[in-house]
N, C-alpha and C. Protein backbone atom coordinates (compact mmCIF):
# COMPACT_ATOMS: atom_id res chain seq x y z
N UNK A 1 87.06 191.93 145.16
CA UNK A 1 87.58 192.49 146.39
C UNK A 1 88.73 191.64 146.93
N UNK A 2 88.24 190.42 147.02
CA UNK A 2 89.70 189.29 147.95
C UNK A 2 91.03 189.57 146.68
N UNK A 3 90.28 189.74 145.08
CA UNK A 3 91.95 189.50 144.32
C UNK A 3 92.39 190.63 144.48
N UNK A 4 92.25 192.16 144.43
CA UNK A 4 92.43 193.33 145.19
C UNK A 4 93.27 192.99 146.30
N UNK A 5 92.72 192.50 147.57
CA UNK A 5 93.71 192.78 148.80
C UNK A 5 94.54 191.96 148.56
N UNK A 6 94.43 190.76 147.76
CA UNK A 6 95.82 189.75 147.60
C UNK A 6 96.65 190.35 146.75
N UNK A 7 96.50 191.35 145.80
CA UNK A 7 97.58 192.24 145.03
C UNK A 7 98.08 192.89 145.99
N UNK A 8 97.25 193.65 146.86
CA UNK A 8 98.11 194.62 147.61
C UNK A 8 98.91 193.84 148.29
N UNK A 9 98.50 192.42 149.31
CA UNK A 9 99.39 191.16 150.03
C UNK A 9 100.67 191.13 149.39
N UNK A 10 100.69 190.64 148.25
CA UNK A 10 101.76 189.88 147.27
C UNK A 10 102.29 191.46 147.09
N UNK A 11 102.18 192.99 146.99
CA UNK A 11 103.22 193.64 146.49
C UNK A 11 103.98 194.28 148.30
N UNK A 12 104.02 193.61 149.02
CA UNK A 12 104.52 193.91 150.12
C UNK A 12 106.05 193.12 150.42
N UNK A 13 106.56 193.72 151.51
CA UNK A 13 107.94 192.89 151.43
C UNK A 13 107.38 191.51 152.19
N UNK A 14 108.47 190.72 152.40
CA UNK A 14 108.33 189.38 153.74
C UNK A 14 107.89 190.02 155.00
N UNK A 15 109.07 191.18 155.15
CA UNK A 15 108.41 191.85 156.57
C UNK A 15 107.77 192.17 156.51
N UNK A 16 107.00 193.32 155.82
CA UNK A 16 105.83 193.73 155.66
C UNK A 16 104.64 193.05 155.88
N UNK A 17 104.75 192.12 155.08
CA UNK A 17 103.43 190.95 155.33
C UNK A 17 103.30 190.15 156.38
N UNK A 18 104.72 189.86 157.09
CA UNK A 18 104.37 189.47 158.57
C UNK A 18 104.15 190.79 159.39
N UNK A 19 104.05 192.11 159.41
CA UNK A 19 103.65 192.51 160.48
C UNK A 19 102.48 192.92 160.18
N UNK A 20 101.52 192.91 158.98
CA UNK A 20 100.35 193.33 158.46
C UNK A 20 99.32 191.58 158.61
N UNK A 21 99.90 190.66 158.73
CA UNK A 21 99.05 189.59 159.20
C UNK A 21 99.44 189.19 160.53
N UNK A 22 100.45 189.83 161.59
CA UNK A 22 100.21 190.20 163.22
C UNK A 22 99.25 190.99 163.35
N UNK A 23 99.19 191.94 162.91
CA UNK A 23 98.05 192.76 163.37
C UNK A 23 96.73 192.53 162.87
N UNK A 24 96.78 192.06 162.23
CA UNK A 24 95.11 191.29 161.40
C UNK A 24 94.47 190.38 162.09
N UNK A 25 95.47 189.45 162.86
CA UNK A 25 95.29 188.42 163.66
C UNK A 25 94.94 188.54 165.15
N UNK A 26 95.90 189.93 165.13
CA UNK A 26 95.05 189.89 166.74
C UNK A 26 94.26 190.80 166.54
N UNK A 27 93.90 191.59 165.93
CA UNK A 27 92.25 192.15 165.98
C UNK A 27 91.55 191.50 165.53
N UNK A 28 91.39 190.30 164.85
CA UNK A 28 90.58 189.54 164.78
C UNK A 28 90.08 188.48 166.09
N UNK A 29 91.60 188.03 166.80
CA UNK A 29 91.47 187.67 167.90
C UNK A 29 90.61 188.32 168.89
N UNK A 30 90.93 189.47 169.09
CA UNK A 30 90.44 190.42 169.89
C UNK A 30 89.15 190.85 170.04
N UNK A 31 88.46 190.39 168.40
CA UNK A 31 87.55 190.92 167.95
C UNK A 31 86.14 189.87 168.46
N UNK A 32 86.74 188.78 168.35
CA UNK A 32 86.05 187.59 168.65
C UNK A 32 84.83 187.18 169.52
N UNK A 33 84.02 186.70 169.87
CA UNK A 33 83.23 186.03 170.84
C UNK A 33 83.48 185.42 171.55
N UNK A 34 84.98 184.65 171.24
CA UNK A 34 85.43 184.12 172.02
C UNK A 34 86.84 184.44 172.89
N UNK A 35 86.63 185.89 173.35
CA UNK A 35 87.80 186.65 173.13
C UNK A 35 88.51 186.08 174.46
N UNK A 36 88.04 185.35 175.68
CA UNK A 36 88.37 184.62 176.79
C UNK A 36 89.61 184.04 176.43
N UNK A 37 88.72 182.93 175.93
CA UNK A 37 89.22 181.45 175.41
C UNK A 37 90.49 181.90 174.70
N UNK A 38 90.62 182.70 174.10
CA UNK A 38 91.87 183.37 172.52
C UNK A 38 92.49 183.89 173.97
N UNK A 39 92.47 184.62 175.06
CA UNK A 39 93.33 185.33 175.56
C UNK A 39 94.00 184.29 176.21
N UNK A 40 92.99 183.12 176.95
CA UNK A 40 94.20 182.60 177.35
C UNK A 40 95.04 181.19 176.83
N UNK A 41 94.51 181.01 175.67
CA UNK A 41 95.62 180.44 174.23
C UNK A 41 96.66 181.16 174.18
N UNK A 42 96.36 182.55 173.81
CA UNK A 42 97.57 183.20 173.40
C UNK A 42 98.55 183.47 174.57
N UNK A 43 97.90 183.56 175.80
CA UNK A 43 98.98 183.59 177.13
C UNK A 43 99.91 182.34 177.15
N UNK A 44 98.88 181.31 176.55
CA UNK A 44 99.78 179.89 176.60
C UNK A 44 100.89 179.85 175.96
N UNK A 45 100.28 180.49 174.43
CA UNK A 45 101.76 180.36 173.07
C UNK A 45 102.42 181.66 173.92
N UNK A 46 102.61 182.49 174.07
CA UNK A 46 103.51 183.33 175.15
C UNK A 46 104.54 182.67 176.01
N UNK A 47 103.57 182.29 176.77
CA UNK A 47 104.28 181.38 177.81
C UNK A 47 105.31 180.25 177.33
N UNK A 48 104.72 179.86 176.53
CA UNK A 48 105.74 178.51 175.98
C UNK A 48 106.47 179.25 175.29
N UNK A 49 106.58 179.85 174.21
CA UNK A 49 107.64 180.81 173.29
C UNK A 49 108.87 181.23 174.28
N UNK A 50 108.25 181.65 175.49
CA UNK A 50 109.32 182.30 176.45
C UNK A 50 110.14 181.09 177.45
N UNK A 51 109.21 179.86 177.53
CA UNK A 51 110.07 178.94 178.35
C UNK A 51 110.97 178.19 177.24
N UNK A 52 110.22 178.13 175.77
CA UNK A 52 110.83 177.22 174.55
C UNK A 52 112.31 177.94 174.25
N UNK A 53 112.30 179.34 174.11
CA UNK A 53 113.43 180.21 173.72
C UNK A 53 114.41 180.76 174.76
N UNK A 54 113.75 181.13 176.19
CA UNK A 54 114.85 181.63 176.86
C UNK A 54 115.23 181.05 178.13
N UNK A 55 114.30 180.19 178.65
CA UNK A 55 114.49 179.06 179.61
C UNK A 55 115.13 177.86 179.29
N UNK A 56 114.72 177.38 177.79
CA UNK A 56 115.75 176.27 178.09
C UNK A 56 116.78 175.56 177.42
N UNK A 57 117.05 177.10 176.95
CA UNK A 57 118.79 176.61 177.07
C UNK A 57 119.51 177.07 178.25
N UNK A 58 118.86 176.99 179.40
CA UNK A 58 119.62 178.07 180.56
C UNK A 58 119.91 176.39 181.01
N UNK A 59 120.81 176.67 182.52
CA UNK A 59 121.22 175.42 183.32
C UNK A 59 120.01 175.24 184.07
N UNK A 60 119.47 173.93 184.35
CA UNK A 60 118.92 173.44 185.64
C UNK A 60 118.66 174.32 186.86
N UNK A 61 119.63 174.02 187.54
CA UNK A 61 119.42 175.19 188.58
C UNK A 61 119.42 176.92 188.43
N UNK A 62 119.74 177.46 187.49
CA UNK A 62 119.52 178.84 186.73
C UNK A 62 117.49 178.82 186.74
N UNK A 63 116.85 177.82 186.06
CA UNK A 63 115.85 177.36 185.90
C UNK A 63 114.70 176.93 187.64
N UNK A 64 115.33 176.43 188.32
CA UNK A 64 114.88 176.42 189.68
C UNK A 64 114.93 177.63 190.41
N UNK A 65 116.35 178.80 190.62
CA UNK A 65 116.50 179.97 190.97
C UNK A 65 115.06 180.50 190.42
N UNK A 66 114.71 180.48 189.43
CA UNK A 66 113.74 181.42 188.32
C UNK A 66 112.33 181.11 189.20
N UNK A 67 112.20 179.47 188.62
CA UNK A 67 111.08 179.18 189.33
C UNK A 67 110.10 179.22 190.52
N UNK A 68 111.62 179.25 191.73
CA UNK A 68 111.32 180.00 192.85
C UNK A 68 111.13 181.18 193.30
N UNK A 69 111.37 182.01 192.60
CA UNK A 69 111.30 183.66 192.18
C UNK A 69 110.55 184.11 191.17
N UNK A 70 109.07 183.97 191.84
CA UNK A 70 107.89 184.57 190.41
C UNK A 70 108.36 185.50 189.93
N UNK A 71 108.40 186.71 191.26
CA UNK A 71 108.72 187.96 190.62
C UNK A 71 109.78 188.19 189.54
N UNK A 72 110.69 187.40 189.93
CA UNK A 72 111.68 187.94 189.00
C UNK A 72 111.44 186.84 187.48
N UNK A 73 110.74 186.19 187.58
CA UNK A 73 110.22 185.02 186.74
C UNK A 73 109.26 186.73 185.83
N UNK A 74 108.26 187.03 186.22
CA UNK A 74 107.52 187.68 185.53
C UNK A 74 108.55 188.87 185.02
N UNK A 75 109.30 189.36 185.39
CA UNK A 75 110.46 190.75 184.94
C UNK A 75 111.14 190.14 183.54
N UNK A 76 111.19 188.66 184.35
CA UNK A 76 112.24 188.09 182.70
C UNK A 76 111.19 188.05 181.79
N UNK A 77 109.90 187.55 181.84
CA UNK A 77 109.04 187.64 180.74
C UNK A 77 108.67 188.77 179.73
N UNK A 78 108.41 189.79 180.82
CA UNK A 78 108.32 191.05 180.59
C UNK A 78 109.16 191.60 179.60
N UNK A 79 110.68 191.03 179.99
CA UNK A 79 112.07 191.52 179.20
C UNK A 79 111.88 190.83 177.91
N UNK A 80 111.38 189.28 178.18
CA UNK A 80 111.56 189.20 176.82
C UNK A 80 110.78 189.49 175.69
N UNK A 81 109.65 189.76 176.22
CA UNK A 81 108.77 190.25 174.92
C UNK A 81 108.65 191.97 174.71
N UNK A 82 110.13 192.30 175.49
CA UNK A 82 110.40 194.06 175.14
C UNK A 82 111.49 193.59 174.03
N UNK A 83 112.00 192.23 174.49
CA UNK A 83 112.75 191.95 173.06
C UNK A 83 112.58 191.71 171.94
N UNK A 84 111.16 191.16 172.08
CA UNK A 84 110.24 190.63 170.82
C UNK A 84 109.83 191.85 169.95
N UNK A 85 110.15 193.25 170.91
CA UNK A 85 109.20 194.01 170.23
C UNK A 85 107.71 194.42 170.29
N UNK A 86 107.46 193.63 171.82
CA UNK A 86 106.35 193.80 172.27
C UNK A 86 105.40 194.90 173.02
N UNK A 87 106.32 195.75 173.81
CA UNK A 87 105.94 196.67 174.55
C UNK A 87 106.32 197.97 174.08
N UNK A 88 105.45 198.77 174.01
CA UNK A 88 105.50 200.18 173.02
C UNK A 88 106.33 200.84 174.67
């Protein structure tokens, strides 16, 4: 059975296989006992992905404007993981 699904693995493209082990991962996540704990890990790697990639290469004070402005702090998040491809 495992050398089976690793044939089917290995005859997929690069993309392919990363979006077929995203989705494996979070239903497994999802699937979990510990589905708390995984949600708010994964809010963390979120969170950091979005301050690591689009916060900081911004200026200082661009970065304080933000900070002081949840709302618009949560819109940019929002935006960026419609960039990621995140939101159907």
């Amino acid at each position: 059975m495992a050398h089976d699904e690793r044939a089917e693995l290995e005859a997929l493209s690069h993309e392919e296989l990363l979006d077929c082990f995203e989705g494996a991962l979070f239903e497994h996540v999802t699937e979990g006992k510990e589905f708390p704990e995984m949600v708010e890990m994964t809010i963390a790697l979120g969170i950091r992905n979005f301050v690591a990639t689009r916060l900081a290469p911004q200026k200082d004070a661009d970065i304080i404007d933000l900070f002081l402005d949840g709302d618009r702090a949560v819109v940019e998040l929002v935006d960026h993981a419609a960039e990621l491809g995140l939101l159907e």
